[in-house]
Protein backbone atom coordinates (compact mmCIF):
# COMPACT_ATOMS: atom_id res chain seq x y z
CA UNK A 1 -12.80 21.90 51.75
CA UNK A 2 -14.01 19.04 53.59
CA UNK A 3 -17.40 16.79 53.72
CA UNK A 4 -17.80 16.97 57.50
CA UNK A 5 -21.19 18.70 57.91
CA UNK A 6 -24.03 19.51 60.24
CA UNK A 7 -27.29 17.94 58.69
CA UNK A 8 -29.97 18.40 61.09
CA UNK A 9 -27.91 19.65 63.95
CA UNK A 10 -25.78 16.17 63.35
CA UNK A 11 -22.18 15.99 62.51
CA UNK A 12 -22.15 14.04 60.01
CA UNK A 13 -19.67 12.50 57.34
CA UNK A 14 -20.89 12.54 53.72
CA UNK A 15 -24.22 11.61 54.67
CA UNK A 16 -23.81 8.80 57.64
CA UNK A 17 -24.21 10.55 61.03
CA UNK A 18 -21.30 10.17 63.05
CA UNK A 19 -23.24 9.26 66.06
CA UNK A 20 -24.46 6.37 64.06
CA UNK A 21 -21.12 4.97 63.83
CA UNK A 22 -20.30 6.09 67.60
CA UNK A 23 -23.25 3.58 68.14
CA UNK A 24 -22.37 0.61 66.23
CA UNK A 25 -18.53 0.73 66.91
CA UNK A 26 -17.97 2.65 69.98
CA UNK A 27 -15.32 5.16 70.73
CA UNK A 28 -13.15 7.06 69.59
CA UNK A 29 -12.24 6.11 66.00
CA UNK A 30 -10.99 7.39 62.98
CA UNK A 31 -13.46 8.32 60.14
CA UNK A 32 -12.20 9.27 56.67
CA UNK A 33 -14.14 10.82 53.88
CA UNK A 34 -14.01 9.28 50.52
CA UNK A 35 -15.40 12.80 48.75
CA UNK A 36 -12.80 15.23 50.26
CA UNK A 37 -10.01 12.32 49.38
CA UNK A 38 -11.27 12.27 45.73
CA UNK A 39 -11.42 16.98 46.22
CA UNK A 40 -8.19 17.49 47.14
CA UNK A 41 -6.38 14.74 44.83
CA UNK A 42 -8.06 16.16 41.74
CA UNK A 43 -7.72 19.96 42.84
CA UNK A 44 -3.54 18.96 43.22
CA UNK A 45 -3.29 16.82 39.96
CA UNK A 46 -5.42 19.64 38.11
CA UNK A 47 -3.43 22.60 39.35
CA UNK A 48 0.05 20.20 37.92
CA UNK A 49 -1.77 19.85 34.59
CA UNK A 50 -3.13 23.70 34.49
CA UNK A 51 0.68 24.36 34.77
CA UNK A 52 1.70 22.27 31.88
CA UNK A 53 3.95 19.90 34.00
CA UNK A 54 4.68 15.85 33.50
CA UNK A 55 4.05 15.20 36.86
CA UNK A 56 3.59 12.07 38.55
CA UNK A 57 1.90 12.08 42.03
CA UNK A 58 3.14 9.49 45.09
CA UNK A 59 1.15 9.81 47.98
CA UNK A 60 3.30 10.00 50.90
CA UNK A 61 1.99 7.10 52.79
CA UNK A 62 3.58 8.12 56.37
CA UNK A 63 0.84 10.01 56.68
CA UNK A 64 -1.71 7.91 56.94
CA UNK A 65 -0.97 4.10 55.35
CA UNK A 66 -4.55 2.63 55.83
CA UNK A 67 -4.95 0.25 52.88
CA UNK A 68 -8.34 1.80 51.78
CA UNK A 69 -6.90 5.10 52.00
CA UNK A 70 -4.14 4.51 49.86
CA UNK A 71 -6.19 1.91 47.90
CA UNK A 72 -8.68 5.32 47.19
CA UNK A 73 -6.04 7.93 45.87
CA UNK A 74 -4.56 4.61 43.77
CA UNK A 75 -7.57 4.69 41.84
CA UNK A 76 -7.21 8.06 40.90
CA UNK A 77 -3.98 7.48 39.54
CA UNK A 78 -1.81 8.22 42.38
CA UNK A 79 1.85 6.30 43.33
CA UNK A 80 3.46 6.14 46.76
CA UNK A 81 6.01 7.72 48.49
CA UNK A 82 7.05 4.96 51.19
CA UNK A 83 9.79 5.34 54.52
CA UNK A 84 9.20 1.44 55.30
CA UNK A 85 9.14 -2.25 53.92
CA UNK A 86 5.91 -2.04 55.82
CA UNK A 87 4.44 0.77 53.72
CA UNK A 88 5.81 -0.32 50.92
CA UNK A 89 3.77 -3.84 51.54
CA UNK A 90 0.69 -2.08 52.44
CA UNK A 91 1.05 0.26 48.74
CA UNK A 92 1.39 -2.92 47.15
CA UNK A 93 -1.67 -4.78 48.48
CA UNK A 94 -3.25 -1.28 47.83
CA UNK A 95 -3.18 -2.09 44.54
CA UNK A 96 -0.62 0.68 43.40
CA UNK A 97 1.63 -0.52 40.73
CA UNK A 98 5.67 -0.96 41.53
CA UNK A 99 6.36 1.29 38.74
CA UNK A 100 4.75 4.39 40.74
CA UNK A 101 6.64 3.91 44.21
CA UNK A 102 9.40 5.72 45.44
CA UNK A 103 11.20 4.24 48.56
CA UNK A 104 12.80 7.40 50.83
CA UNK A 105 14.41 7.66 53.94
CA UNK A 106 17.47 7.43 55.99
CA UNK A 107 17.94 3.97 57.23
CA UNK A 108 16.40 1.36 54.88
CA UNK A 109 18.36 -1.85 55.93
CA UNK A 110 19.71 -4.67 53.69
CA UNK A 111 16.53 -6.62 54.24
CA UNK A 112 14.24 -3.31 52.61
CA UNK A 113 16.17 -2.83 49.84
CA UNK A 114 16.75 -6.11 49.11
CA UNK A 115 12.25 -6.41 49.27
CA UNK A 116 12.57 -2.97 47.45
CA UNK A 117 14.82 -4.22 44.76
CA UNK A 118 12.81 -7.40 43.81
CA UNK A 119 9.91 -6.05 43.50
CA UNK A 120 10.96 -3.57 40.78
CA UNK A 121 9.87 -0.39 42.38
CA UNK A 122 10.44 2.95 40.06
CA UNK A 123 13.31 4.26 42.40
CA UNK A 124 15.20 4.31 45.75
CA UNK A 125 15.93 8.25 46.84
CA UNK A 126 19.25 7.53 48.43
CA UNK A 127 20.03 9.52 51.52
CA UNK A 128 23.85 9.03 51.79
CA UNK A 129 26.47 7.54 50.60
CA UNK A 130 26.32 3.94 52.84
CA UNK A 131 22.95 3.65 51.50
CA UNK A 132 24.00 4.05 48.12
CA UNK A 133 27.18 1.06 48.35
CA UNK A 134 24.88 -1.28 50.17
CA UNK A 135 22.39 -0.62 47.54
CA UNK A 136 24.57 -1.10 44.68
CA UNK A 137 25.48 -4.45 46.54
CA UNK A 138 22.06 -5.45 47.01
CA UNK A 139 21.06 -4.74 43.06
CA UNK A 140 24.58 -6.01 41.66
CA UNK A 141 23.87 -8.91 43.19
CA UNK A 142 20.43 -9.31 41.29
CA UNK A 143 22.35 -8.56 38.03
CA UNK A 144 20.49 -5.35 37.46
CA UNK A 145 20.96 -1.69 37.94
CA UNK A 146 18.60 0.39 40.25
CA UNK A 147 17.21 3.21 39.56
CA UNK A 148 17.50 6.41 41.99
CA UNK A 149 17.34 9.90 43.17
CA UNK A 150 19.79 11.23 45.49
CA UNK A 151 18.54 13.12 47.92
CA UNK A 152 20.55 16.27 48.53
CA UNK A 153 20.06 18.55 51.30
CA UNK A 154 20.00 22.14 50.23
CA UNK A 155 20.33 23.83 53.38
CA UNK A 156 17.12 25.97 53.40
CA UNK A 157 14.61 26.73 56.26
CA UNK A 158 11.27 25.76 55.23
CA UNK A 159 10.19 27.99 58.15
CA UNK A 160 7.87 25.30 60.39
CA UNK A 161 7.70 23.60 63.47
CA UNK A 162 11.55 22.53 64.21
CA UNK A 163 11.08 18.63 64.10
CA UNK A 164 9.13 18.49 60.93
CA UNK A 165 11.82 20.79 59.17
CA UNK A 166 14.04 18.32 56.64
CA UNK A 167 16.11 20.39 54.24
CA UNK A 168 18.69 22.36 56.95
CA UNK A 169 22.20 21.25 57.20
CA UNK A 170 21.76 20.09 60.81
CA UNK A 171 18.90 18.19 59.68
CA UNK A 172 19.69 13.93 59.19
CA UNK A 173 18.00 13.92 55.85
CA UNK A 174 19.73 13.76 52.57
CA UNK A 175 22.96 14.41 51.71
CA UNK A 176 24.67 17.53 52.08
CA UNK A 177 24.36 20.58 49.69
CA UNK A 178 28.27 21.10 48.65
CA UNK A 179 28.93 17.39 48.24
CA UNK A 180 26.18 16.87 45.83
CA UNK A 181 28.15 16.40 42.79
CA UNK A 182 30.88 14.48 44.56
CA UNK A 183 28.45 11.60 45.62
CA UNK A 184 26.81 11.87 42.33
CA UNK A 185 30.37 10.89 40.24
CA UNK A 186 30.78 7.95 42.82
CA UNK A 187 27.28 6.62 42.15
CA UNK A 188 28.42 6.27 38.35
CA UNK A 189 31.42 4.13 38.85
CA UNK A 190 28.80 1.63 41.38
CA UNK A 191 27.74 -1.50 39.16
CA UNK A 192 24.08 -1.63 40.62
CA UNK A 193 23.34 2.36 40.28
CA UNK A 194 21.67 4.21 37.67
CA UNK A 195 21.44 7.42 38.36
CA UNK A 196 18.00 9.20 37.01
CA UNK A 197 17.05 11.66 38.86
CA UNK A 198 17.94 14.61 42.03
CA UNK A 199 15.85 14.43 44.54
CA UNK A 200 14.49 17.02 47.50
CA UNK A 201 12.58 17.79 50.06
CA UNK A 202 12.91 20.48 52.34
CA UNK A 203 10.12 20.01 55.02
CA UNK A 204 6.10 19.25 56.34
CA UNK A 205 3.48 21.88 56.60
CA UNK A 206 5.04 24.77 54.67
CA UNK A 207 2.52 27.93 54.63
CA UNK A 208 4.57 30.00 52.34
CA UNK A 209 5.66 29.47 48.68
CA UNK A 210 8.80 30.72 48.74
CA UNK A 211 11.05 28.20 50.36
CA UNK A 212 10.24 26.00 47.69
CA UNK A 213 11.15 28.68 45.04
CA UNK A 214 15.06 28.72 46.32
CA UNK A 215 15.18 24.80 47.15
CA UNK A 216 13.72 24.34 43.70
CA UNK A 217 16.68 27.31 42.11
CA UNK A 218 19.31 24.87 43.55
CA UNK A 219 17.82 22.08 42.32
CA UNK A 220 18.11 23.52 39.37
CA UNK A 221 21.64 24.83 39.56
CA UNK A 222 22.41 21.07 40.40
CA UNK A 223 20.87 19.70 37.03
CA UNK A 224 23.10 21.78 35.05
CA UNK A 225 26.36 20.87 36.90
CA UNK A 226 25.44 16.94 36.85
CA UNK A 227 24.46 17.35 33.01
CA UNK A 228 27.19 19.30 32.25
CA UNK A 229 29.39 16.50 33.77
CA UNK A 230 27.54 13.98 31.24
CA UNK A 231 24.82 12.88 33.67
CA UNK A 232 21.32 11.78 31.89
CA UNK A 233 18.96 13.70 35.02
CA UNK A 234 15.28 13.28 33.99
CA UNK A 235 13.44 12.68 37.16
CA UNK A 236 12.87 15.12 39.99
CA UNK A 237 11.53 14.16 43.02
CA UNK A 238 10.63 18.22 44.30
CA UNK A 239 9.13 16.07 47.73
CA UNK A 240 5.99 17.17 49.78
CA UNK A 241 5.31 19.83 52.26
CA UNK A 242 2.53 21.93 51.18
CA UNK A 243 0.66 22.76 54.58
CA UNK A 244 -3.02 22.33 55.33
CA UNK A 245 -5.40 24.91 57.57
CA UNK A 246 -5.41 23.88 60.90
CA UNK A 247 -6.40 27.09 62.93
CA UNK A 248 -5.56 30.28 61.11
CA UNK A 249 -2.73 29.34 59.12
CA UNK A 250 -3.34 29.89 55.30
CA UNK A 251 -1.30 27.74 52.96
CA UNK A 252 -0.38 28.64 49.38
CA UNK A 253 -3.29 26.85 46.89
CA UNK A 254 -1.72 23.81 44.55
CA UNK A 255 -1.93 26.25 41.63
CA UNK A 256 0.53 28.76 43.12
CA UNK A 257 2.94 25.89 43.92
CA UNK A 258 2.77 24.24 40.89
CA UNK A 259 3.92 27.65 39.31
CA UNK A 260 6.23 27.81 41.75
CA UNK A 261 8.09 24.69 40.05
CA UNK A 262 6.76 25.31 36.66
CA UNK A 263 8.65 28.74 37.21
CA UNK A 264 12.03 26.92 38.76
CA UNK A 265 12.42 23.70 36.75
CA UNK A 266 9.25 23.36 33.95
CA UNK A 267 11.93 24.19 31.15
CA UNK A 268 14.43 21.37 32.20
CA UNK A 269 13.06 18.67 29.92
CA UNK A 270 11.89 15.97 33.52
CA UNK A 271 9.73 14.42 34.79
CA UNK A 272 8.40 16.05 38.14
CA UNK A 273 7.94 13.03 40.65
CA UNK A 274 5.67 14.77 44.18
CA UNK A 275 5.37 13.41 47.23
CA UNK A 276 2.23 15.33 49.07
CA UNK A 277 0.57 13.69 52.21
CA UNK A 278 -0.55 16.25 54.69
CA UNK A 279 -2.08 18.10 51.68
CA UNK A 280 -4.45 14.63 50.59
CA UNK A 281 -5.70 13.50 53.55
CA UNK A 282 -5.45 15.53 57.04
CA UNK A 283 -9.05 17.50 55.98
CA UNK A 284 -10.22 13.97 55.30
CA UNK A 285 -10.13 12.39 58.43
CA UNK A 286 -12.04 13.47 62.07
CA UNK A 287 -11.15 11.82 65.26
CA UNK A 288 -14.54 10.91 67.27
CA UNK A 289 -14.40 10.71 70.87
CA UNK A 290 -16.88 10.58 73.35
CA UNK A 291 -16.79 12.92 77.37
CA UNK A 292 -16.37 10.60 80.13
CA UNK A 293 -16.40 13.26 82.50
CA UNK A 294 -16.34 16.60 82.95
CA UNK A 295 -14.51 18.06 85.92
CA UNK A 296 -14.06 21.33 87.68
CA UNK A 297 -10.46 21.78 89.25
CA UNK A 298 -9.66 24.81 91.19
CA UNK A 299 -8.76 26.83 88.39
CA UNK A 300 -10.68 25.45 85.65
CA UNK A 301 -12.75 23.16 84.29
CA UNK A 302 -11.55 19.78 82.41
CA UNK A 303 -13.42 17.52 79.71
CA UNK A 304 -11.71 14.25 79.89
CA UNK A 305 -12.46 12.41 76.62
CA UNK A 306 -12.06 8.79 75.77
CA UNK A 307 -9.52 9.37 73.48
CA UNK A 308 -6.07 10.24 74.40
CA UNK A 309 -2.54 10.98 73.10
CA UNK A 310 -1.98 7.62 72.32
CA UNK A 311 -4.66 7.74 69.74
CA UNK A 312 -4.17 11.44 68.80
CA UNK A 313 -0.11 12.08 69.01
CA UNK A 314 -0.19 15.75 67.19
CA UNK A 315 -0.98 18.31 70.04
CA UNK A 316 1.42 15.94 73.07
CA UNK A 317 4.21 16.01 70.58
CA UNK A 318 4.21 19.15 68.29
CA UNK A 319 1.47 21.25 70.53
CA UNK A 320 -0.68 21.37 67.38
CA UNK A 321 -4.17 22.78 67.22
CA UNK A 322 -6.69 20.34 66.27
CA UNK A 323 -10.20 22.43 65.74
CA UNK A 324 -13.01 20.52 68.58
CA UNK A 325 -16.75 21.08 68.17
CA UNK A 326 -19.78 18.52 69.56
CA UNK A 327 -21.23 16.13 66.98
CA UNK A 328 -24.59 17.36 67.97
CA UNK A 329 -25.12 21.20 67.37
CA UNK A 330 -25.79 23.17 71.06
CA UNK A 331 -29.06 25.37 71.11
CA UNK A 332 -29.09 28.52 69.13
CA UNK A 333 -27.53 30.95 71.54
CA UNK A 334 -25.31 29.00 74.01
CA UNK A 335 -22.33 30.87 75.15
CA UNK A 336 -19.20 28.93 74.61
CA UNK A 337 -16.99 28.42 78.19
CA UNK A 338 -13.12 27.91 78.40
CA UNK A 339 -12.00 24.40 79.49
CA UNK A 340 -9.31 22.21 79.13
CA UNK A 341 -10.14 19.36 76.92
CA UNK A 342 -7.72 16.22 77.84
CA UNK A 343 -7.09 12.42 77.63
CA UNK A 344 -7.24 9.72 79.69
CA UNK A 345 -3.60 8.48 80.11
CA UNK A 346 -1.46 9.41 82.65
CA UNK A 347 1.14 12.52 81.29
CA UNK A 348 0.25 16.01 81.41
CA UNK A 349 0.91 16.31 77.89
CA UNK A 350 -1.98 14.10 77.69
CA UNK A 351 -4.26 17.23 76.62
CA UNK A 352 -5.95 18.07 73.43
CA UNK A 353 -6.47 22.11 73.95
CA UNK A 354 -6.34 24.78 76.94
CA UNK A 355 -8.77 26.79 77.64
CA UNK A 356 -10.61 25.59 74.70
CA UNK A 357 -14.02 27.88 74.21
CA UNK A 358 -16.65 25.17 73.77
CA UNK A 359 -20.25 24.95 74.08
CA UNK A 360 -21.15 23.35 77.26
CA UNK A 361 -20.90 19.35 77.27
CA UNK A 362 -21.48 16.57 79.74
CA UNK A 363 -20.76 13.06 80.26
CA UNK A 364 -21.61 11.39 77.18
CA UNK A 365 -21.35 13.93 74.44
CA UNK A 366 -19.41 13.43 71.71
CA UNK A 367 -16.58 15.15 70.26
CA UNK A 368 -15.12 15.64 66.67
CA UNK A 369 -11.16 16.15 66.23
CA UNK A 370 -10.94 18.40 63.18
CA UNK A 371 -8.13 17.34 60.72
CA UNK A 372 -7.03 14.36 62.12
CA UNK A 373 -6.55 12.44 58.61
CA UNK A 374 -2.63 13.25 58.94
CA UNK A 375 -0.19 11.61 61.06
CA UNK A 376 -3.29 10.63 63.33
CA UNK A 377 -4.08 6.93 63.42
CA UNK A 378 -0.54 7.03 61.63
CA UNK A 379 1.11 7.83 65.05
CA UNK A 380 -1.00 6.14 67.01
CA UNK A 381 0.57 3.52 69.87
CA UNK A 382 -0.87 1.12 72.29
CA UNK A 383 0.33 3.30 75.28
CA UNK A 384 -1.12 2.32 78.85
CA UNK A 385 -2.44 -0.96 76.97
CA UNK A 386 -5.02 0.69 75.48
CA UNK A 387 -5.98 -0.76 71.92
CA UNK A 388 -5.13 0.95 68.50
CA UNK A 389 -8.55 3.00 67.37
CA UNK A 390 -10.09 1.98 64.84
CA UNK A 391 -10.60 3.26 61.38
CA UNK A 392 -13.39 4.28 59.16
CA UNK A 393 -14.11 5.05 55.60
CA UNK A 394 -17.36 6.69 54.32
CA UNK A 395 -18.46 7.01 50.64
CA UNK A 396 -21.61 8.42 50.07
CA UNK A 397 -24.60 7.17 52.58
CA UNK A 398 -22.22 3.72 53.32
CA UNK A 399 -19.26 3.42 55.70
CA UNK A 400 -16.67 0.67 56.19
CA UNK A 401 -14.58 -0.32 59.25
CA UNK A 402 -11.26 -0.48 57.30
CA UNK A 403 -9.15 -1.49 60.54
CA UNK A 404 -10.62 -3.21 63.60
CA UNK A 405 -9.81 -1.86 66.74
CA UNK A 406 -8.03 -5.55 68.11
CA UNK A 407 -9.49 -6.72 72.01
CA UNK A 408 -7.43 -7.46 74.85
CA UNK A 409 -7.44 -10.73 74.00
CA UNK A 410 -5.64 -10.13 70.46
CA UNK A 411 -3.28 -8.05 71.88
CA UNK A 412 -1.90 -10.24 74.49
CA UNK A 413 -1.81 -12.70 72.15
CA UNK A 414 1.17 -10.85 70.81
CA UNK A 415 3.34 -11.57 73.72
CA UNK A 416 4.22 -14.76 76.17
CA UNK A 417 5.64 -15.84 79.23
CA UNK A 418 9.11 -17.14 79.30
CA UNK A 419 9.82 -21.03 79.69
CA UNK A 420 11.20 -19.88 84.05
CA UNK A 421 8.43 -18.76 85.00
């Protein structure tokens, strides 16, 4: 569910028109709903406490690290998930305490950990065993002991698109399934380690329920060999993953997956530590864009928007499907036509959808992205100079530019001529 509606034959967000915003800030931007942020937090932490589970919820921040955003599901009692000193700053000037972010990934440098470390964060998943000596290091020399996860690798195909799959053997993410234990009794004997916690994560936009089921079994078989070797486990970190509707697909609901780990590890006595992103905040966000032209080739016809891969990465990189309907409602009765809706910039791949069936448009139209609130302004670059978009948030009747988009001028501000020429 989503509150992106037609009022009056208007798109509109909440209840600000989103040709009202076109107006005042121009296009394309980012616009985020505050009411479908609040939804689909509350439906996730309910379905956790419906299955009985100590659960604490870190918002996976890679997928979209706007401050407001994050600032939002913080006030609802959510954590973070961070991949990046720079995420973990912008969780922290959210507002989310230290004690509710996890730090993951597979290259933190000395500097990160060291920012990590100081500022008392709950725990540092730990992706291999370099990681874990220079972290030791970097806490040892603090005179304290951090806390982490490992992250093991459980070899099993979550079943989606090949570059957002995380928990195969080939994959660069966590450490490997059969060496588990071994990197867990080395951990022990580090003096800046304690151990608390496995943790997992197997992959983004999972539509069925069952991967998790045997990644969560292993997890499971895992606990009992590390506590059986004398190791005090009482976090798991079970990850993210759960996939959102963006064409036909139709993901499990929260309450099935909760059941799914209620099921697989609700009797082991932890603490269940989730990462969900996707799941929060893609049916939050709509990318606005307005038609600059519309022009027939010899075999069909093209809608060239303002916006362009730069802005909108998914469909270049992963040939998703991002749903595209006008902001103003056509006439009762207009046959949709097939057309090619595409970018400005200068790479094929620079195309939203082929052979789209949309109402006609023209020149000036505008255009809504459907769930766009994922990896959208998240991805975003400054490709062909073209400034970042800029982002909205909506609450009710009132909306907020929550990042500018920068001019020329502040972007070339960021670089300089050196002292030959």
């Amino acid at each position: 569910m989503n509150h992106f509606d037609l009022i009056d034959g208007s798109l509109h967000a909440e209840q600000v028109a989103l040709a009202e915003i076109a107006a005042r800030i121009g296009t394309p931007f980012y616009c985020y709903s505050t009411a479908t942020l609040v939804r689909h937090y509350t439906v996730f932490a309910h379905a956790l406490e419906k299955a009985g589970l100590d659960a604490t919820i870190c918002f996976a921040c890679k997928a979209n690290p706007n401050v407001a955003v994050i600032r939002t599901l913080a006030e609802l009692g959510a954590g973070a998930d961070v991949v990046s000193e720079g995420e973990l700053r912008q969780a922290l000037a959210a507002g989310v305490p230290p004690g509710r972010i996890v730090f993951s990934g597979v290259g933190k440098t000395r500097g990160e950990l060291e920012f990590a470390v100081a500022k008392g964060i709950m725990q540092i998943n730990v992706e291999s065993e370099p990681e874990l000596e220079l972290l030791s290091s970097v806490a040892a020399e603090r005179g304290i002991r951090m806390p982490v996860s490992l992250r093991v690798n459980p070899d099993v195909d979550a079943g989606t698109h090949a570059k957002i799959t995380t928990g195969k053997k080939e994959n660069k993410f966590g450490i490997e399934w059969t060496r588990a234990h071994e990197v867990y009794r080395k951990a022990r004997t580090l003096p800046g380690i304690e151990v608390v916690g496995v943790a997992c994560h197997i992959g983004s936009q999972l539509t069925e329920v069952a991967p998790f089921r045997e990644a969560f079994l292993r997890v499971r078989d895992l606990v009992a060999i590390l506590r059986a070797d004398g190791f005090d486990i009482r976090r798991l970190d079970v990850g993210g993953g759960l996939g959102v509707p963006y064409e036909d697909e139709t993901p499990p609901h929260p309450d099935e997956y909760a059941a799914a780990i209620r099921d697989t590890l609700g009797d082991l006595g932890c603490r269940i530590v989730l990462e969900p992103g996707r799941l929060l905040v893609a049916n939050a966000g709509i990318l606005v864009s307005r038609v600059v032209y519309v022009k027939e080739g010899a075999t069909r016809t093209f809608v060239i928007v303002d916006a362009a891969m730069n802005d909108l990465m998914r469909p270049a990189l992963y040939d998703a499907h991002h749903a595209i309907e006008p902001v103003t409602a056509p006439p009762p009765g207009t046959e949709p036509v097939p057309v090619d809706v595409v970018g400005p910039v200068c790479e094929t791949g620079d195309t939203f959808a082929r052979q789209r069936l949309l109402p006609p448009v023209k020149a000036g139209d505008l255009l809504a992205f459907r769930t766009a609130g994922a990896y959208g302004a998240a991805m975003a670059s400054t490709y062909n100079t073209r400034p970042l978009v800029p982002e909205v948030l909506v609450k009710g009747d009132r909306f907020a530019v929550v990042r500018a988009r920068p001019t020329y001028e502040e972007m070339r501000a960021l670089e300089s001529l050196p002292d030959w020429f």
